[in-house]
C-alpha atoms as a PDB file:
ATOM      1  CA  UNK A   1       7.066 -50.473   6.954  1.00  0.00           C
ATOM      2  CA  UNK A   2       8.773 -50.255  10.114  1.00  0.00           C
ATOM      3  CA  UNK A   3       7.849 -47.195  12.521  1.00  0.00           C
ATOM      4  CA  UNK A   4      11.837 -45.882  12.565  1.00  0.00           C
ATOM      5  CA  UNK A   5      11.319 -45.790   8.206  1.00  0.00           C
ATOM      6  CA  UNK A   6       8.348 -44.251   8.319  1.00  0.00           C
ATOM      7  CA  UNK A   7      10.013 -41.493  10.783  1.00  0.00           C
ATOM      8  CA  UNK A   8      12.876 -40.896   8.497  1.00  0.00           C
ATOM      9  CA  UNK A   9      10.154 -40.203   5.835  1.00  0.00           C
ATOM     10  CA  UNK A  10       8.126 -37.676   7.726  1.00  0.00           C
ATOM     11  CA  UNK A  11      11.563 -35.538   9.183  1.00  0.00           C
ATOM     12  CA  UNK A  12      12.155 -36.142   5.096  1.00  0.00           C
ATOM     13  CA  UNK A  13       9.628 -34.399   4.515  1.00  0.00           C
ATOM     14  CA  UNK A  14       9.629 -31.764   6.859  1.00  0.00           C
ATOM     15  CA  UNK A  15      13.001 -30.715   6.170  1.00  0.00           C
ATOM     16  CA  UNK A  16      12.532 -30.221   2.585  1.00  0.00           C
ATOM     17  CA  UNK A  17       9.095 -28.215   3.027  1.00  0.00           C
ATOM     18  CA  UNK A  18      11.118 -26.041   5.471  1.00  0.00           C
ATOM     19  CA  UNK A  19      13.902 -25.252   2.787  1.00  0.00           C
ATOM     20  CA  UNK A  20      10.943 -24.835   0.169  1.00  0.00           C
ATOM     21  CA  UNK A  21       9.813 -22.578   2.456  1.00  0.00           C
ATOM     22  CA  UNK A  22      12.960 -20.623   3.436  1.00  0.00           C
ATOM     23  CA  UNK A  23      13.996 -20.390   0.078  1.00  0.00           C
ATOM     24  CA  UNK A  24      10.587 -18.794  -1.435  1.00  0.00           C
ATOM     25  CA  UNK A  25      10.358 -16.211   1.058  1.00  0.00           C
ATOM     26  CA  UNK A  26      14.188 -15.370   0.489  1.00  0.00           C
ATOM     27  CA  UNK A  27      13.509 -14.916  -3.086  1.00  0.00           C
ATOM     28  CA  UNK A  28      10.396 -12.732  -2.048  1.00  0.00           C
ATOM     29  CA  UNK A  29      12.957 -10.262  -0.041  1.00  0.00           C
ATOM     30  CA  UNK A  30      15.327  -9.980  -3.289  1.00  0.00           C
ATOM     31  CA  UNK A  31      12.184  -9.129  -5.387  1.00  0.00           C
ATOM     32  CA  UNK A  32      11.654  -6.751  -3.154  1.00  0.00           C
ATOM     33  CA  UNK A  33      15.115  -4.817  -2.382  1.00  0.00           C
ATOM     34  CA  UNK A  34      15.380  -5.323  -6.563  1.00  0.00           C
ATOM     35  CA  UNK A  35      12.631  -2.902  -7.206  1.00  0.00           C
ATOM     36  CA  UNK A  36      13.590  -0.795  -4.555  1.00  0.00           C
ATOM     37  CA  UNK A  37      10.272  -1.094  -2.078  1.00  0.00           C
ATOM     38  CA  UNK A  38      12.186  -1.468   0.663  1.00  0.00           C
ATOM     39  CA  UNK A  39      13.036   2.286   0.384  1.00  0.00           C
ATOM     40  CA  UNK A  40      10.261   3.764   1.609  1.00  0.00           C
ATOM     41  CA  UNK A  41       9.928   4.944   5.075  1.00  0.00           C
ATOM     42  CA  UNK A  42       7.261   2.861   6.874  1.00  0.00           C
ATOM     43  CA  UNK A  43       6.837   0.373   3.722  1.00  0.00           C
ATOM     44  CA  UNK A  44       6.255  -3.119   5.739  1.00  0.00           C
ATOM     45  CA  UNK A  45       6.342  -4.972   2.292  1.00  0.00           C
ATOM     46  CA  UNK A  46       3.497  -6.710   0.131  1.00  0.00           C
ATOM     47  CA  UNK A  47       0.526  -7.438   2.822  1.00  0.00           C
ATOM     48  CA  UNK A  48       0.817 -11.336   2.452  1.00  0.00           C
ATOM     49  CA  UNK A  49       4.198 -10.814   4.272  1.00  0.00           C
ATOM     50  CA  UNK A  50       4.118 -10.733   7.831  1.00  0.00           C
ATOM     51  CA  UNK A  51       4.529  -7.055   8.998  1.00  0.00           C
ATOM     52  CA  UNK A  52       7.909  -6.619  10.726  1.00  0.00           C
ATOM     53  CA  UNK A  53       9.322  -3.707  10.739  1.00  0.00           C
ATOM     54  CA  UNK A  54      12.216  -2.320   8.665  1.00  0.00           C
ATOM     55  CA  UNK A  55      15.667  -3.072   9.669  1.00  0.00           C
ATOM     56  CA  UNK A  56      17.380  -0.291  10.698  1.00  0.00           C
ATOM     57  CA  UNK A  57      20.762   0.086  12.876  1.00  0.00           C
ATOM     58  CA  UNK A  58      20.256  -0.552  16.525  1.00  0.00           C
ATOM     59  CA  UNK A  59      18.785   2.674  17.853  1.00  0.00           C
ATOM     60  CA  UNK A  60      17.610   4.150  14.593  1.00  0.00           C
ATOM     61  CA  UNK A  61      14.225   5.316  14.278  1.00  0.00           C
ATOM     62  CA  UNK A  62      13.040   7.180  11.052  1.00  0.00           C
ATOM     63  CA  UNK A  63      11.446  10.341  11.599  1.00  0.00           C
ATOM     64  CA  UNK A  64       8.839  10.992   8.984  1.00  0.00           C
ATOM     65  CA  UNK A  65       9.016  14.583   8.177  1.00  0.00           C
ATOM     66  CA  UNK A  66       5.507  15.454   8.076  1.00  0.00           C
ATOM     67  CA  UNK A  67       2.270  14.000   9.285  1.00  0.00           C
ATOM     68  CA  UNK A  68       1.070  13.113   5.790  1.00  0.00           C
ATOM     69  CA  UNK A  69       3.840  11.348   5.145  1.00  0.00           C
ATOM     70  CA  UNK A  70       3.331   9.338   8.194  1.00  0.00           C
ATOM     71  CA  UNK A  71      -0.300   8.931   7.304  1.00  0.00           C
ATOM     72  CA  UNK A  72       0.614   8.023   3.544  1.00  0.00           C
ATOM     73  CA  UNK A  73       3.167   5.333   4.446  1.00  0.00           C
ATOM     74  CA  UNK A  74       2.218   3.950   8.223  1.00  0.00           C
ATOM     75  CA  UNK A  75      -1.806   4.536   7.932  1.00  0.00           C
ATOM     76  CA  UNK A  76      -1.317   6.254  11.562  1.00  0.00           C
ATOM     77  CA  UNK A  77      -1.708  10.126  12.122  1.00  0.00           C
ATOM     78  CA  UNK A  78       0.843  12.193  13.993  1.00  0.00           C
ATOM     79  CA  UNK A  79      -1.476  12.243  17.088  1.00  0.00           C
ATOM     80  CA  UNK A  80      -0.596   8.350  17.370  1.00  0.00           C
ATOM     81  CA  UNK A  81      -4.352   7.326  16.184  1.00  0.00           C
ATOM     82  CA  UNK A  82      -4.660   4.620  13.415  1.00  0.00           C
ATOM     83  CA  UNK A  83      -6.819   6.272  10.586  1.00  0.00           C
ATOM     84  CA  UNK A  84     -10.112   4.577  10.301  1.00  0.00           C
ATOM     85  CA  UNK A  85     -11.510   3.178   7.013  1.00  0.00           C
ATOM     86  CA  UNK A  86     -14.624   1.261   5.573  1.00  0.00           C
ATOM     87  CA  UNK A  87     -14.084  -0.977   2.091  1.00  0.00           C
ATOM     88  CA  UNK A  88     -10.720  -2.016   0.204  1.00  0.00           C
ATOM     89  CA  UNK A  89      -9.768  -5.730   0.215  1.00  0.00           C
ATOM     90  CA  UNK A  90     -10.071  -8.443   2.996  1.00  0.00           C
ATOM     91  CA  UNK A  91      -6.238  -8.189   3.404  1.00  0.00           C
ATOM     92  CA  UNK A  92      -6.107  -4.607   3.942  1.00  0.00           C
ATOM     93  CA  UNK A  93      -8.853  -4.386   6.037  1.00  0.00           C
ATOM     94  CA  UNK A  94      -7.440  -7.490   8.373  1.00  0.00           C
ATOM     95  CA  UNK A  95      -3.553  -5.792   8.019  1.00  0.00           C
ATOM     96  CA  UNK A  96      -4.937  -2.582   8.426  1.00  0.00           C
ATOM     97  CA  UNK A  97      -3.004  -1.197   5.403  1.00  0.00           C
ATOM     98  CA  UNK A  98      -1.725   2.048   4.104  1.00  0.00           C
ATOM     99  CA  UNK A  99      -1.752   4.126   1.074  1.00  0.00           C
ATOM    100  CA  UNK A 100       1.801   2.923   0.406  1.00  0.00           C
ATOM    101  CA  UNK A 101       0.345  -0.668   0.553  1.00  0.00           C
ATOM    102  CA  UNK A 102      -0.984  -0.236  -3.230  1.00  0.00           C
ATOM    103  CA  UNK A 103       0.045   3.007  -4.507  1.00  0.00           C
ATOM    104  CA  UNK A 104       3.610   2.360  -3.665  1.00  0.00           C
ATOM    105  CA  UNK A 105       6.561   4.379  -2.060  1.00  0.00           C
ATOM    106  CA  UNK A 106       6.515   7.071  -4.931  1.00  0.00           C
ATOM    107  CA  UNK A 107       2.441   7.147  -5.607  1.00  0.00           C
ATOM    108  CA  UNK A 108       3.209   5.889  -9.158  1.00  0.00           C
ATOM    109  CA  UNK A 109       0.887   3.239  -8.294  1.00  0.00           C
ATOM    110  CA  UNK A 110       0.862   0.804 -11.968  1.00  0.00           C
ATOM    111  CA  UNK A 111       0.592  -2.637  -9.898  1.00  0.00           C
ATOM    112  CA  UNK A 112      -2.456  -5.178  -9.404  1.00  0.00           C
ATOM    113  CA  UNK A 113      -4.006  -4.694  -5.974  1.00  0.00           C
ATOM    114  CA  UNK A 114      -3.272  -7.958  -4.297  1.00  0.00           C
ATOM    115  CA  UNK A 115      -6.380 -10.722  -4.695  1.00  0.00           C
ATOM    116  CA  UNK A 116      -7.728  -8.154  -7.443  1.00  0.00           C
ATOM    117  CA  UNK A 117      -7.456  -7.385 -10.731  1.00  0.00           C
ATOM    118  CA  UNK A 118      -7.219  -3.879 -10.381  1.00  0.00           C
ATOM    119  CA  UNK A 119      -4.167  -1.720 -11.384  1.00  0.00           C
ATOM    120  CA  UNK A 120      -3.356   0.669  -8.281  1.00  0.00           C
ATOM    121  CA  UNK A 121      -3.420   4.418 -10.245  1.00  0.00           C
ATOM    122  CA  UNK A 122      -0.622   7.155 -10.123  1.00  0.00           C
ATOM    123  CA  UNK A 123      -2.000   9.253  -6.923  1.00  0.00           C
ATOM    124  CA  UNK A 124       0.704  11.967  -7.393  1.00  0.00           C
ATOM    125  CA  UNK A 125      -0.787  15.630  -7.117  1.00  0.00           C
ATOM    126  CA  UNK A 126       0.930  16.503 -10.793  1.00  0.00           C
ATOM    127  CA  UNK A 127      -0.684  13.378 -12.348  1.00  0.00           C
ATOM    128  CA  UNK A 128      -3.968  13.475 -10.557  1.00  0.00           C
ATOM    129  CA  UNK A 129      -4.633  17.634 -11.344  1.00  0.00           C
ATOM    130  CA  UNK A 130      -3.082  17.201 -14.633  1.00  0.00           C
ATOM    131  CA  UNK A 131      -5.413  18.088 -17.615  1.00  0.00           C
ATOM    132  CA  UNK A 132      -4.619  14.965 -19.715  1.00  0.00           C
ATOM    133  CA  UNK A 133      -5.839  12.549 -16.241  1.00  0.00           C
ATOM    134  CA  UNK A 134      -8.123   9.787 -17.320  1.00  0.00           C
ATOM    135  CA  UNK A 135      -9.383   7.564 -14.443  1.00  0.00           C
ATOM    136  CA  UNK A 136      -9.225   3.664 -14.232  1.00  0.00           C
ATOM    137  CA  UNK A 137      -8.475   1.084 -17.210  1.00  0.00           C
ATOM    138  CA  UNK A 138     -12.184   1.880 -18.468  1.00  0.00           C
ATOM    139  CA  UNK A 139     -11.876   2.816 -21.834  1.00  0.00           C
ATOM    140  CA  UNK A 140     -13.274   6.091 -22.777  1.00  0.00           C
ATOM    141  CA  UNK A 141     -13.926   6.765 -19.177  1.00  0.00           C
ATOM    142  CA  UNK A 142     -12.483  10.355 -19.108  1.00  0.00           C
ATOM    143  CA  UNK A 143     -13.106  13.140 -16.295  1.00  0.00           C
ATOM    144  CA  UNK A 144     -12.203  16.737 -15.004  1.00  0.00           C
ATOM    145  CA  UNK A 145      -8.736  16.975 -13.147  1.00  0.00           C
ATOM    146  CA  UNK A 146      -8.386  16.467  -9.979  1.00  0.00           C
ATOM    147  CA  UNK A 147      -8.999  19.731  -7.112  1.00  0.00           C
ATOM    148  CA  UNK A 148      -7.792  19.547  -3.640  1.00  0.00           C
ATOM    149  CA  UNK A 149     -11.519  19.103  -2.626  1.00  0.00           C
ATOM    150  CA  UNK A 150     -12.112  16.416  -5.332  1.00  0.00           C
ATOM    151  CA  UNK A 151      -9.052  14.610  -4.088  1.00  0.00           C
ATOM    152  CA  UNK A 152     -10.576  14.679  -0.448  1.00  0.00           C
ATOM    153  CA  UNK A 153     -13.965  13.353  -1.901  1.00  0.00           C
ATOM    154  CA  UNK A 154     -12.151  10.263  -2.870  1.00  0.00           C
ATOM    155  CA  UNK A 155      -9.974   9.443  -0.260  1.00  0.00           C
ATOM    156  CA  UNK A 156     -13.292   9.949   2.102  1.00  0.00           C
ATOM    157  CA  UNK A 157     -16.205   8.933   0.081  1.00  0.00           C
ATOM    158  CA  UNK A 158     -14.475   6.937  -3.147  1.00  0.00           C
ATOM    159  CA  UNK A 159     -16.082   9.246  -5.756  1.00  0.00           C
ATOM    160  CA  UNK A 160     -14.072  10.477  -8.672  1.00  0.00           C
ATOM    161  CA  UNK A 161     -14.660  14.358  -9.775  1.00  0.00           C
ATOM    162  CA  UNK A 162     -17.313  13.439 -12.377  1.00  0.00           C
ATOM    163  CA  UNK A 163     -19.650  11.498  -9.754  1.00  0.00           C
ATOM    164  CA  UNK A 164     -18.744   8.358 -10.862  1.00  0.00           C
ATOM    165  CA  UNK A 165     -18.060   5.643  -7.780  1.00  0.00           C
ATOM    166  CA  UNK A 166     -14.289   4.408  -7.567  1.00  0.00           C
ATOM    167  CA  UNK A 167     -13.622   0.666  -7.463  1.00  0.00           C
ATOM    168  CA  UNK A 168     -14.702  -0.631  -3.731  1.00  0.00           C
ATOM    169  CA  UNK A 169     -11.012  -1.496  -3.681  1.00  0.00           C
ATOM    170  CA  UNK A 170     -10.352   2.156  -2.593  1.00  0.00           C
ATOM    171  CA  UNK A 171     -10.848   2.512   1.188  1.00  0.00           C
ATOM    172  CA  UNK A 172     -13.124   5.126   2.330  1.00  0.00           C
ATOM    173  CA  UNK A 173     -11.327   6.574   5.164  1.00  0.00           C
ATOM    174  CA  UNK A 174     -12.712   8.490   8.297  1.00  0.00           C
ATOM    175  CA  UNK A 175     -10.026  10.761   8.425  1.00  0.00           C
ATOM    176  CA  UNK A 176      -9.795  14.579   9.993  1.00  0.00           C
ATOM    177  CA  UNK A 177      -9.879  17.250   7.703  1.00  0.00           C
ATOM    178  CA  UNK A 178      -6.448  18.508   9.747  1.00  0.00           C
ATOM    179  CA  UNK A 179      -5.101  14.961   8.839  1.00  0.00           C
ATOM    180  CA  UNK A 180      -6.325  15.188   5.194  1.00  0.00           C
ATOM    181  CA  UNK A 181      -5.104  18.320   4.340  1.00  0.00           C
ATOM    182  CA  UNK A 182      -1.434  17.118   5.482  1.00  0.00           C
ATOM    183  CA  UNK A 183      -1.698  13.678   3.162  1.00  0.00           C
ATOM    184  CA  UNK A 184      -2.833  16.083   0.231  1.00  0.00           C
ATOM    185  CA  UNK A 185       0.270  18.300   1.127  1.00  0.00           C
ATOM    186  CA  UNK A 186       2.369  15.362   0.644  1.00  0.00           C
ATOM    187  CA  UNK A 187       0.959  14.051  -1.861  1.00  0.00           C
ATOM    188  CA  UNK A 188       2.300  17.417  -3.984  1.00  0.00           C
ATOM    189  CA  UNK A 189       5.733  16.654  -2.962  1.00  0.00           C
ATOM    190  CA  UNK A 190       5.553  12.675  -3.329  1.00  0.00           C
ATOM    191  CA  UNK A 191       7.440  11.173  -6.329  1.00  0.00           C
ATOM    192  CA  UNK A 192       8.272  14.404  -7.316  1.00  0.00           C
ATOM    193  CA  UNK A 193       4.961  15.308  -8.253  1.00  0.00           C
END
């Protein structure tokens, strides 16, 4: 073949891996403003999405209204610091993820953890304290509500109220007892409860 064909095939081919390209992460973004993610103040989208942030008008800034909301939805504490964590999955470790990341925007969690096979749980304060709570897909696996102090043993230490070790999934984060008390706060007013 003659060098000037075997250009034509390679631009070819460029130009339709491009539109491949274009087109699947278009499709991405409609999945996404379908289900509504994109509502969530400081959501950033699925982690295998490069992190941009939200568009907003020009000049806009959202103003989270507490500091646990800020910690539930940008991983960062009021003070500006990001929180620290041990654990959870390669891609949240390397993105440096939030709670929002697999719980989603309303804590009704009910999705697979990316690169797991582990369904995120419902993390709001109603559901978690609630005397019918069950933890996990393990069947039979059964334990006490959720207390506010129980709550802060698993966000900090990943154990659930009956001792038993959460799913390495969950981060273990290094978090102030100031900053935890204002996630568990929102947490009681997130989704509705």
């Amino acid at each position: 073949m003659k060098p000037r064909t075997l250009l034509l095939i390679a631009i070819a081919c460029f130009a339709v891996a491009a539109v491949i390209f274009v087109v699947g992460m278009w499709s991405v973004g409609l999945r996404i403003r379908r289900f509504g993610m994109m509502r969530s103040p400081g959501y950033r989208g699925p982690s295998f999405m490069m992190r941009r942030p939200m568009q907003r008008p020009p000049g806009v800034l959202y103003q989270y209204q507490s500091n646990g909301e800020r910690i539930y939805h940008s991983g960062f504490a009021e003070a500006g610091n990001r929180i620290a964590f041990t654990g959870g999955p390669m891609w949240f470790r390397m993105h440096a993820g939030s709670c929002v990341d697999c719980h989603g925007p309303l804590g009704r969690g009910g999705t697979t953890v990316m690169m797991t096979q582990i369904t995120a749980p419902d993390i709001r304060y109603g559901v978690l304290t609630g005397k019918q709570h069950a933890a996990g897909e393990e069947a039979g696996h059964h334990h006490e509500p959720y207390t506010d102090a129980t709550i802060k043993r698993a966000i900090t230490q990943g154990v659930e109220p009956d001792g038993h070790r959460l799913d390495p999934t969950m981060p273990r984060f290094q978090i102030s007892d100031q900053d935890l008390n204002d996630l568990i706060n929102y947490l009681k007013v997130l989704g509705g409860g």
